[in-house]
Each structure stands twice: as C-alpha cells, then as structure tokens.
Protein backbone atom coordinates (compact mmCIF):
# COMPACT_ATOMS: atom_id res chain seq x y z
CA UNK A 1 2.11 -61.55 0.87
CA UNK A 2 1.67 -64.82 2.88
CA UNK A 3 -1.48 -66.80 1.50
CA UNK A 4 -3.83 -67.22 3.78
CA UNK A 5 -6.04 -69.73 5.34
CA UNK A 6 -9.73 -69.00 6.53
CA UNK A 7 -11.32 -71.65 8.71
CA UNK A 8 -14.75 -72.16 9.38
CA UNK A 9 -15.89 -73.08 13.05
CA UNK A 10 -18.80 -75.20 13.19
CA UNK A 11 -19.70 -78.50 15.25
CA UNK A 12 -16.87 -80.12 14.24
CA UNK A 13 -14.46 -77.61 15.31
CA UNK A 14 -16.22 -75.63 17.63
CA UNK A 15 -14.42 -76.21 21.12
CA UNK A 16 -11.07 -74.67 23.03
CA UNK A 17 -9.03 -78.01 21.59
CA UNK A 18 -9.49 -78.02 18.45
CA UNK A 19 -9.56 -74.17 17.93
CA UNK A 20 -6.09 -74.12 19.46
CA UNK A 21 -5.01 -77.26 17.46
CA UNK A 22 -6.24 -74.78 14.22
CA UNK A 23 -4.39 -72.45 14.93
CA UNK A 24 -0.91 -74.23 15.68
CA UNK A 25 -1.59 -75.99 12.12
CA UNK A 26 -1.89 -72.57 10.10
CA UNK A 27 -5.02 -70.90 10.52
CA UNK A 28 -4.57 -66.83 9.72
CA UNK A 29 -8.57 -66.18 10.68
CA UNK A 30 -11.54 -67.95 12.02
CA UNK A 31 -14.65 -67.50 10.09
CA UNK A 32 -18.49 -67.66 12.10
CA UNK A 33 -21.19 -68.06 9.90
CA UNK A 34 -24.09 -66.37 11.11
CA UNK A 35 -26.55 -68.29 8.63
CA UNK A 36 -25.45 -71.49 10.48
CA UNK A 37 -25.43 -69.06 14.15
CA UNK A 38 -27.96 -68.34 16.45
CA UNK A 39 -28.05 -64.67 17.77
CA UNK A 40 -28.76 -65.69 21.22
CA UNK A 41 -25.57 -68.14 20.58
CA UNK A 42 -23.18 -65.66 18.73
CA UNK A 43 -21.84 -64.29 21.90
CA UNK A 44 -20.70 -67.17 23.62
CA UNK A 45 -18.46 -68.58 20.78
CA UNK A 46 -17.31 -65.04 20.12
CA UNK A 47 -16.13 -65.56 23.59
CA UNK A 48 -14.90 -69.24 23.40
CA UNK A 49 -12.11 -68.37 19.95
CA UNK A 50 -11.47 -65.31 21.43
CA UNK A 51 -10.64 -67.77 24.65
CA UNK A 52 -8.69 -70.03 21.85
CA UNK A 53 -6.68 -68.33 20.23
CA UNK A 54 -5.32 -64.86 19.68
CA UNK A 55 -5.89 -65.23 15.57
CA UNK A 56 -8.52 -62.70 14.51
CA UNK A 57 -12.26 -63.55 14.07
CA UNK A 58 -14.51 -62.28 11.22
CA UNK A 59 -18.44 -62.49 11.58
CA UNK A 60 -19.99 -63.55 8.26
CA UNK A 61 -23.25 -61.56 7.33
CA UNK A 62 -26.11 -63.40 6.47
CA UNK A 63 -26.79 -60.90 3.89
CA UNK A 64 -29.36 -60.84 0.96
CA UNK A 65 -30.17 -64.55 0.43
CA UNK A 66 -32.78 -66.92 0.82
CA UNK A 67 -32.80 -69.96 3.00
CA UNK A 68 -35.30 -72.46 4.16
CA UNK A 69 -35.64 -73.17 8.05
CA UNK A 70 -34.86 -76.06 10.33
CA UNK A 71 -36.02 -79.29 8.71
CA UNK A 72 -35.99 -82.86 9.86
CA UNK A 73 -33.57 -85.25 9.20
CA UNK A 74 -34.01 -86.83 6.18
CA UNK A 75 -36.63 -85.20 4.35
CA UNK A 76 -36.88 -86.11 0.99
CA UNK A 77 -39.36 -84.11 -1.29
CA UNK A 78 -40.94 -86.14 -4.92
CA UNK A 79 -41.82 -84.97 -7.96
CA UNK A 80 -45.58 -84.36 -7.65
CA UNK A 81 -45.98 -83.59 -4.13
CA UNK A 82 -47.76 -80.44 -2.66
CA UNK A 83 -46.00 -78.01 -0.25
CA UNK A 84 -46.73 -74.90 1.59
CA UNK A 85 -44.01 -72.44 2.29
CA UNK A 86 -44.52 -70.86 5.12
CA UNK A 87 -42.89 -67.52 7.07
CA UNK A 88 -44.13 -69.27 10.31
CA UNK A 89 -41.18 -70.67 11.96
CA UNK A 90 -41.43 -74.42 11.68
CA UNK A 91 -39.75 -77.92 12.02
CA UNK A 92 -39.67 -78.36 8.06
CA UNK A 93 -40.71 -81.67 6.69
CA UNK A 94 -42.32 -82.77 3.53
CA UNK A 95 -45.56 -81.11 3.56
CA UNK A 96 -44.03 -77.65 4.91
CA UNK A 97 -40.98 -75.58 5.06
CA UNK A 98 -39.88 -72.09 6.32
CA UNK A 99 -38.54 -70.03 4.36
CA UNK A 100 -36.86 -66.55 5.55
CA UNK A 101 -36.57 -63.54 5.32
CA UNK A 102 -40.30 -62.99 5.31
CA UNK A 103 -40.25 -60.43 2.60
CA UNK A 104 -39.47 -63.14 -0.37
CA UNK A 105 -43.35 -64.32 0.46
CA UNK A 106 -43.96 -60.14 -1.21
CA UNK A 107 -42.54 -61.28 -4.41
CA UNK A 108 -43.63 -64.67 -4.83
CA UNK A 109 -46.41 -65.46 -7.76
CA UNK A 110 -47.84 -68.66 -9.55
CA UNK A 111 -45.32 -69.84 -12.12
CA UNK A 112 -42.40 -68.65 -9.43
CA UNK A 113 -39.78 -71.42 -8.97
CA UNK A 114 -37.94 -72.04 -5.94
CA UNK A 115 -35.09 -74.26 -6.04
CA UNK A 116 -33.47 -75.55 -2.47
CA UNK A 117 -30.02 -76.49 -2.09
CA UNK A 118 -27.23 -77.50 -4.84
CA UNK A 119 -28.98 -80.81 -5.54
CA UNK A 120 -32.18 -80.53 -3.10
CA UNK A 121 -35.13 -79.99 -5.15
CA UNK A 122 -37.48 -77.57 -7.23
CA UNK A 123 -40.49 -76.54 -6.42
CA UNK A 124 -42.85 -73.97 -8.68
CA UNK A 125 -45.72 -71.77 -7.27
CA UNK A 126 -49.11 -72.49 -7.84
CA UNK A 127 -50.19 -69.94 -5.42
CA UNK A 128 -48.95 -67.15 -2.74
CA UNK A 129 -50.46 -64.92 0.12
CA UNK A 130 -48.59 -62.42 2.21
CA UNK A 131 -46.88 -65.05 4.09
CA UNK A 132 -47.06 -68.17 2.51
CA UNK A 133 -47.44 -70.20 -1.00
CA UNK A 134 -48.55 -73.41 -1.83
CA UNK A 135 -46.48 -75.25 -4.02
CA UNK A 136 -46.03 -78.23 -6.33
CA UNK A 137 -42.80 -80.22 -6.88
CA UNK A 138 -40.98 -80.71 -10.12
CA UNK A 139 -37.80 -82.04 -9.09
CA UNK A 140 -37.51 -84.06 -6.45
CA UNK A 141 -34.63 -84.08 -3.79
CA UNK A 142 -33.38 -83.63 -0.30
CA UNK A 143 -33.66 -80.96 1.50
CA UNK A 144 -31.54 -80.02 4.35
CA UNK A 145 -31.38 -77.27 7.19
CA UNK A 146 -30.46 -73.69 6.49
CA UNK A 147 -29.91 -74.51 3.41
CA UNK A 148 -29.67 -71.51 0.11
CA UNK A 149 -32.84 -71.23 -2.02
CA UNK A 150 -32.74 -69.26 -5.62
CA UNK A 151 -35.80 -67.55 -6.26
CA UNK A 152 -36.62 -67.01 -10.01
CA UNK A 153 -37.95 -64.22 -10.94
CA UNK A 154 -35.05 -63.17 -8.30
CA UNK A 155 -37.21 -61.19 -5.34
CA UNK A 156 -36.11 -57.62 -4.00
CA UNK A 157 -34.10 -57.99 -0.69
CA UNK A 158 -32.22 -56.00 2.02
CA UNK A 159 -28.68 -56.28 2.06
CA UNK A 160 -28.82 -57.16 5.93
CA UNK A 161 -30.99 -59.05 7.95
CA UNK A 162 -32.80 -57.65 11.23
CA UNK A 163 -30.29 -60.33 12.36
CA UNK A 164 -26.99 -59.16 11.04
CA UNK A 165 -27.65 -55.48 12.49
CA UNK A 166 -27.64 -57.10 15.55
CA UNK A 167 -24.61 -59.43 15.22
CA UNK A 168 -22.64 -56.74 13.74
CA UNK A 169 -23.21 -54.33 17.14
CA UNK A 170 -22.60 -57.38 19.16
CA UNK A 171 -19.39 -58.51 17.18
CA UNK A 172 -18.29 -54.89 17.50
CA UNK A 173 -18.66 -54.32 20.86
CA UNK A 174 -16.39 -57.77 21.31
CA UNK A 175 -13.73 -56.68 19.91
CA UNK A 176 -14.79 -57.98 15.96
CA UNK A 177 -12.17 -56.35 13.05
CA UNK A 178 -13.20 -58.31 10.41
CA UNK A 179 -16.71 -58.54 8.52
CA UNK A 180 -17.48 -60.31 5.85
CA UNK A 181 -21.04 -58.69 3.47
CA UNK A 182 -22.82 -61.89 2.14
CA UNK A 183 -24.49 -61.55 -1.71
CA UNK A 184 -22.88 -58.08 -2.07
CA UNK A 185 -24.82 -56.60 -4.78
CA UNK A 186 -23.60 -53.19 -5.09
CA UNK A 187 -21.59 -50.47 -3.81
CA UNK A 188 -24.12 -48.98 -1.82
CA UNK A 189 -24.17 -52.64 0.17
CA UNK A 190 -20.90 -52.05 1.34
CA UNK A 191 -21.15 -48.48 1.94
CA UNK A 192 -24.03 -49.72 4.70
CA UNK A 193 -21.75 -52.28 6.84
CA UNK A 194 -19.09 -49.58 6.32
CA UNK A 195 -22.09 -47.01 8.47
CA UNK A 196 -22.54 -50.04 10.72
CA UNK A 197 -18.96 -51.12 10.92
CA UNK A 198 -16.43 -48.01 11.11
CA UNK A 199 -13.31 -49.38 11.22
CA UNK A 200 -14.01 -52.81 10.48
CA UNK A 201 -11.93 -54.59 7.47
CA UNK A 202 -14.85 -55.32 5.48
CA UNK A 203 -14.70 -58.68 2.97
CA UNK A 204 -17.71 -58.14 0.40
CA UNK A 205 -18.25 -61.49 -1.01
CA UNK A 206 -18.87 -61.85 -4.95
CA UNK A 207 -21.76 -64.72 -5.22
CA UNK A 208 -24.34 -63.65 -7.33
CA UNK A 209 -25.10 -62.07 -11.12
CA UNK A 210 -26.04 -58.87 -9.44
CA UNK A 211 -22.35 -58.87 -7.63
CA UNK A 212 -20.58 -59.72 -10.87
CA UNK A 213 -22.10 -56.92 -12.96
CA UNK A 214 -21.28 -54.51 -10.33
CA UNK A 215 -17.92 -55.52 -9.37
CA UNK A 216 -16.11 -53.11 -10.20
CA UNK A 217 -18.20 -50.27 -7.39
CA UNK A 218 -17.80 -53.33 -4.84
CA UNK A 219 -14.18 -53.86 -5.03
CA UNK A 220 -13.52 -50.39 -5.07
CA UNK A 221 -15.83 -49.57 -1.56
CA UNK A 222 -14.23 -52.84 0.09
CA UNK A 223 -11.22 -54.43 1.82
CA UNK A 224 -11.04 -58.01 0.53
CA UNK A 225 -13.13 -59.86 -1.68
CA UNK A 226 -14.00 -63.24 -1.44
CA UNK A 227 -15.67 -65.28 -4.06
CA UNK A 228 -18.18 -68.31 -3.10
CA UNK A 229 -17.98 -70.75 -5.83
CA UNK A 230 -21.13 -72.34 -4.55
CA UNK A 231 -23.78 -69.50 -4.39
CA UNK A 232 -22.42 -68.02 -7.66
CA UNK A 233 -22.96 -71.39 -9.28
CA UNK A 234 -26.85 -71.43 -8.66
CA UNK A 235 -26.77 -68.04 -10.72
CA UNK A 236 -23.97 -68.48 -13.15
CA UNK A 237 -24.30 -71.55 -15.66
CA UNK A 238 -21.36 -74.18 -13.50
CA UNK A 239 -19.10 -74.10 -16.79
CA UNK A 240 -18.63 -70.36 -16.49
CA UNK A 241 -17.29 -70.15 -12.74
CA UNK A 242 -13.85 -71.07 -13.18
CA UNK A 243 -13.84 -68.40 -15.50
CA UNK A 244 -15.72 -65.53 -13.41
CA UNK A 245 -13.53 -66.81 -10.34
CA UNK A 246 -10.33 -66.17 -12.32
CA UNK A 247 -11.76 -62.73 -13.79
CA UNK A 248 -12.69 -61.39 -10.73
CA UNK A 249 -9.18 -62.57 -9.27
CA UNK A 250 -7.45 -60.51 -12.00
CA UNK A 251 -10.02 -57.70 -11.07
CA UNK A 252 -9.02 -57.75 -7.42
CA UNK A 253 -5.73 -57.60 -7.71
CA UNK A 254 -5.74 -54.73 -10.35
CA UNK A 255 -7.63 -52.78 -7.67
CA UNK A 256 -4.79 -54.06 -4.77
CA UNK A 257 -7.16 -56.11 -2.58
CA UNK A 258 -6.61 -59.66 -1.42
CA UNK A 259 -8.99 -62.07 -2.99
CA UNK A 260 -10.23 -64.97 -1.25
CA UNK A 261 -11.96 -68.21 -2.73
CA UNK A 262 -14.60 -70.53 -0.73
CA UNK A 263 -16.29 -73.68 -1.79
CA UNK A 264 -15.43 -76.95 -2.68
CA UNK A 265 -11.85 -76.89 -1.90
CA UNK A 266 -11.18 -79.96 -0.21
CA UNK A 267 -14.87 -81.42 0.10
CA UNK A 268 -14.48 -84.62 -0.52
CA UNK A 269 -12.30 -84.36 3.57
CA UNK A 270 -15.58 -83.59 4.86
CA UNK A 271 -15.86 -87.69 4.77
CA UNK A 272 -12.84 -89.03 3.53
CA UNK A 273 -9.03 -88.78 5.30
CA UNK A 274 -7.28 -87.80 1.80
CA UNK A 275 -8.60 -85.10 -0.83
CA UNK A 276 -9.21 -86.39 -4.62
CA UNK A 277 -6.22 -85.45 -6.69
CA UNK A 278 -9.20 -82.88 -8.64
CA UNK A 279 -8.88 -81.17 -5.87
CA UNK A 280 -5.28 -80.40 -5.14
CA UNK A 281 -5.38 -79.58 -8.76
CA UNK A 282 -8.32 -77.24 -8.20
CA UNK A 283 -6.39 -75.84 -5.44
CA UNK A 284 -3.15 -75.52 -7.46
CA UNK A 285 -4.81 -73.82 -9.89
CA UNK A 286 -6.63 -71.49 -7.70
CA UNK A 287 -3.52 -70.40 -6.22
CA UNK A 288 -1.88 -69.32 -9.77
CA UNK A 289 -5.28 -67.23 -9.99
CA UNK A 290 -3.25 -64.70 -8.05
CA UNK A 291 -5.68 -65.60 -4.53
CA UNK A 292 -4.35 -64.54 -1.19
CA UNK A 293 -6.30 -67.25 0.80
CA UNK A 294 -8.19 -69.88 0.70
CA UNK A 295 -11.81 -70.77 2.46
CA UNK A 296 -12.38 -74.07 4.41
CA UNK A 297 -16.12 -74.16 4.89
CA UNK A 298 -18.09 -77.62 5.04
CA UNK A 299 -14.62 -78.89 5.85
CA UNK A 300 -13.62 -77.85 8.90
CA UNK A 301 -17.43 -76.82 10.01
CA UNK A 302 -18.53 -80.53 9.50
CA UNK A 303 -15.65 -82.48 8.25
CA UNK A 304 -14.49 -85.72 9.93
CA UNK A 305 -10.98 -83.99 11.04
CA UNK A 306 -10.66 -80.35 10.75
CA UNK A 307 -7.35 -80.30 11.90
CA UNK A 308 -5.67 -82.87 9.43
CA UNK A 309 -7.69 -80.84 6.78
CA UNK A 310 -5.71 -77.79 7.50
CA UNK A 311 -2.72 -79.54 7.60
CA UNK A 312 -3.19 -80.63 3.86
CA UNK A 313 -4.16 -77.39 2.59
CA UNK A 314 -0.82 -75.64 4.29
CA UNK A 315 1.07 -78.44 2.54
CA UNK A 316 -0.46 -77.06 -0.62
CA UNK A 317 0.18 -73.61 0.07
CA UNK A 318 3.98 -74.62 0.72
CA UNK A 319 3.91 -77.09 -2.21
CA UNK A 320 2.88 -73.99 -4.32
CA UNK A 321 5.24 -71.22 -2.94
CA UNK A 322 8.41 -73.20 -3.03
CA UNK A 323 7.13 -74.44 -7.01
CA UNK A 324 7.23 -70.75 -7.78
CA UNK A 325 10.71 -70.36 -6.49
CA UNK A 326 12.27 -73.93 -7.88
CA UNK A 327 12.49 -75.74 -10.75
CA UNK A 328 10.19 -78.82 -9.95
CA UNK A 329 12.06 -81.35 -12.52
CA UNK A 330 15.63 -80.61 -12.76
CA UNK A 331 17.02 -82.52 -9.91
CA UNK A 332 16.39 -85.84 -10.89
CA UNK A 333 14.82 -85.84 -14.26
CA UNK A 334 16.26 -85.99 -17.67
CA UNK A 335 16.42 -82.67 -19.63
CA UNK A 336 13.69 -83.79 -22.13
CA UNK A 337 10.98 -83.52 -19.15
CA UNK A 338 12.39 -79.79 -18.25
CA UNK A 339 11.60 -78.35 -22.04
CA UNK A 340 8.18 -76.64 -21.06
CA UNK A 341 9.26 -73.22 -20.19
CA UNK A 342 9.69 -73.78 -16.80
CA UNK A 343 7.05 -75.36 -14.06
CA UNK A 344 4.41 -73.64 -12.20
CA UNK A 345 5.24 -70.28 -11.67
CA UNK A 346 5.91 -69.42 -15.75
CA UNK A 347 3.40 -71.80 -17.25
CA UNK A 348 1.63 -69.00 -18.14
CA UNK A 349 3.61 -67.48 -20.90
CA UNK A 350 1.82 -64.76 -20.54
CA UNK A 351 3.20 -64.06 -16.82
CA UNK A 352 0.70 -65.83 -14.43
CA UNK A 353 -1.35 -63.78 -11.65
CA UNK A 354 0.94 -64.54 -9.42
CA UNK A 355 3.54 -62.92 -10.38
CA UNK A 356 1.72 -60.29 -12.24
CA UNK A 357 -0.99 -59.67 -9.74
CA UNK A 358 -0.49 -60.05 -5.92
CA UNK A 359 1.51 -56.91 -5.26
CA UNK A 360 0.87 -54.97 -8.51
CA UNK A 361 0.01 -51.31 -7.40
CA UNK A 362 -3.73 -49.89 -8.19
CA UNK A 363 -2.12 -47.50 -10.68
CA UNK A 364 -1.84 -50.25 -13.27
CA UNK A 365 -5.93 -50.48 -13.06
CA UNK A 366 -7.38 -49.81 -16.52
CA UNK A 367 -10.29 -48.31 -14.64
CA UNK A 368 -12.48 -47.89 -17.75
CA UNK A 369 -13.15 -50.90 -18.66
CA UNK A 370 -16.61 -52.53 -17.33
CA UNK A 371 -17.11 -55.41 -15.58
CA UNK A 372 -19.27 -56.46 -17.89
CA UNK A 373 -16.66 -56.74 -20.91
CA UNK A 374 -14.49 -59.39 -18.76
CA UNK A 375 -13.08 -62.30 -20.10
CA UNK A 376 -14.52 -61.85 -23.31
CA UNK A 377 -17.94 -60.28 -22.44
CA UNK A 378 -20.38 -62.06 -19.84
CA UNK A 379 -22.20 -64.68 -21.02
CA UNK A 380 -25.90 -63.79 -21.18
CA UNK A 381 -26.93 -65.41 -18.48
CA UNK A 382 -25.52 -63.10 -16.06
CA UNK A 383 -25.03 -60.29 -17.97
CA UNK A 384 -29.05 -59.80 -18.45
C-alpha cells in the first residue's frame, strides 16, 4: 500500500497555484480544518480544491474539544492577572477570552483549571456562572487564536458541534468522501458521523485518554485512524506518546485499517527551509510504526513553503521504501559496517510493523485483549 501524504490547506496554501503545485509534488488528500474554517467560508474553498485538483478532500470535524476565540495579536497573559472567560463572542485580549462550545461554562467550578495552548498559559477558576468565569492566572504565556484548551476536571461534551452538522451536510452535498471525527471518544461517536455521513470514509482520530481506552470499539466502527500527537500530549504525560502512537499503530493494523500520524512532523519548515535531522528521524521512525500516511498540518497551513515541504517528506517516504527493499551499506562500505542484521527494514528482530503489519489480514487480531493492557498496561494517567 502506497504511504500516503495528507496536506493541510490553510493561508499559506490556500489558492489554485499552490494547490495544483501540491498535488504535482505528492499530495494523496487535502485536509480542511474546520476549527481553523468559517462555515460561511467552507463552501467556497470546497469549491476552489475541488477547482485545483482532482485529489480527494476530507472535511475535518471540529469535534469534542475546547478552544478559545479570536484573540489579538500578541496577547500575553502573567502570572497573577485576572480574567473572565466569556461564551460572548469576543476579540480576546488579556482581560477576556471566548471560549466555545458554550456548554464547558455548565461544568466549570472554582478550583477548575484551564490550560490554553501547548505552551500558552494556565489559568484556575475562582468563580463561574452559566456563561462565564472569572479567573486567576498561574502560569503565564501566550495565547493565540483558535487555539485547544484542556479542561480539568475534563467537562461533558457532544461529539459534534452545531457547526460540524452543518459542514458535514454541506461537504456532502459537494461531493465530500472523506471525514475525519475529531477527539473520538467512543464507538458510539463514530456510529453518529456514520448516521450523518452514509457512505463517507470516515477517519476517527485517536487524541485523547477517553479515545485510547476505547480504542479498540473506535477502530472497529471506523475507516482510518489517525493519531494527533499534539492533542493526545495535553492528556497523556509527553514521554508516553511515542509509545501510545506505536501501540495504537500495531492496533490499527491488526484490525486492517490505515493509520495516519499528525503533529510535529516537519515543524521546524513552518520557519526554516530544511527540517532538523530529529525530525527525519522522527519521521523514519514513524514510518517503521507500520503508518500508511503522514499529516502535514502547521506546515503546509502556515509554513514558509508548503510546496518544498512536501517535496521533503516524499523524499522521505522514497528514502524509506527503497531502505526496506536494499541493503543501505553494502555498496561502498566495508563488511564490518554491514554486521547489524541488516538496515531498516529488519532492525527489528522481532519483524518490524512494516512488514508485519500493513497488509496483515484482521484474522490475525487477538480480539480479546483490551486496550487497556497495551504496551505493558497504560500508565495511570490515562488509564484512570
């Protein structure tokens, strides 16, 4: 199966151009993210890739997160200061952000934190009304636009937005195949953009505790599953993810459905014209996971060149498909170097995922065993 690339369109790459330039330079499917999409706006850059290029389009559910509003440029929040959340849509700025959907103001209570971003800051609850809570900073930070917040205690959401029901009948009546379920948490999550979406290949994305422990009823109900590195990490301690992304890889591919991984591929080509040699190991590495595509978010959404950023990461791909079929060393280098089993594809003595796991038939699923006894048990934090 040919590994894939996903590409996310944002303001970077968002015009006829540089779609088309995409998809000469490897794309396999264009990504919208409707977190980052206005409704009123969705139909008009349906229209514009569709325009582009014949590569397929998948619309990417907001799903069952928090995020803060629109806020100023620059905003930077300090330990001490006082701010009041606020379902009101507003211009957020030090003194007061939106936060949506409306229903996490239902769960907040004093003592609740509220953390913003991967490094924006932490705020706890000193008080809350139906739809809003005043606040007091304990970590200070910036805070940026649309931006992910973690709620703890964790509030009860709905697995789709108001907005998402409404994307997903415009997407289908466009022409949409592919959907992609944000902060799956269960089963029954897919089950409802299956209802919504007959016919659609759904992608449930793994990115939260909830999602891990049920894993097993989401892969099962879906298509393709994708794992976000980035929202799993502000539930799972950051040491653990390489290891849930590889278990859930293994998991996927037991169950015969492609696997995807987003986040932090190449991010350091969001600003820079070369990617840190971290990251083509990350990447390397990912791909002997067993993966059948990659995810270029920030990247290509923001990133300085989108195009030369899929360029590298098809240079990986090929880099890594022809190391599984050739002995990288024994051209040029003495014998001593070669003595390690063989390169890339059988460093794993074990037989790698993939080998073992791309193609392996659903028959050689040991259904029985839980998600939850992975790789060695879960750690407590997401197992509780």
């Amino acid at each position: 199966m040919k590994i894939q690339i996903l590409c996310t369109l944002g303001p970077a790459s968002l015009s006829a151009e540089i779609i088309e330039q995409l998809d000469e330079s490897g794309v396999d499917l264009f990504r919208i993210n409707l977190s980052h999409t206005p409704l009123e706006a969705l139909e008009q850059c349906i229209r514009l890739v569709q325009s582009a290029s014949a590569k397929p389009l998948c619309l990417d559910l907001e799903g069952a997160q928090v995020r803060c509003g629109p806020i100023a440029p620059g905003v930077d929040l300090r330990k001490g200061d006082r701010v009041r959340l606020t379902a009101t849509p507003v211009e957020g700025n030090a003194a007061e952000l939106t936060l949506w959907p409306r229903s996490v103001f239902g769960d907040l209570r004093e003592g609740s934190l509220v953390s913003i971003d991967f490094d924006g800051a932490q705020l706890r609850v000193r008080q809350a009304g139906e739809d809003h809570a005043e606040a007091v900073v304990l970590d200070g930070g910036r805070v940026r636009s649309h931006k992910g917040v973690v709620v703890d205690p964790a509030p009860t959401l709905p697995a789709l937005t108001d907005k998402d029901r409404a994307a997903i009948a415009l997407s289908t009546a466009s022409g949409i195949k592919h959907v992609a379920l944000s902060f799956a948490s269960s089963a029954a999550d897919v089950d409802l953009v299956r209802s919504l979406a007959p016919g659609a290949h759904l992608i449930a994305k793994i990115e939260s505790s909830a999602g891990v422990r049920n894993m097993d009823g989401i892969i099962d109900r879906s298509d393709a599953v994708l794992i976000d590195r980035g929202d799993l990490s502000r539930e799972v301690p950051l040491e653990y993810v390489p290891f849930y992304q590889k278990a859930i890889a293994r998991r996927a591919n037991r169950w015969s459905r492609p696997v995807y991984v987003a986040t932090n591929l190449l991010e350091s080509m969001v600003t820079s014209r070369n990617p840190t040699i971290a990251e083509a190991n990350d990447v390397a590495n990912t791909l002997l996971d067993g993966v059948h595509g990659l995810v270029l978010a920030a990247e290509t959404a923001i990133g300085r060149d989108p195009v030369g950023i899929v360029r590298m990461v098809s240079r990986m791909i090929r880099a890594f498909e022809w190391s599984n079929f050739a002995t990288l060393l024994d051209r040029d280098q003495p014998a001593a170097l070669l003595d390690r089993d063989q390169p890339a594809a059988l460093l794993d003595r074990d037989q790698p995922a993939t080998q073992l796991d791309r193609d392996q038939p659903a028959t050689q699923l040991d259904r029985d065993q839980p998600a939850t006894q992975l790789d060695r048990d879960q750690p407590e934090a997401v197992a509780s």
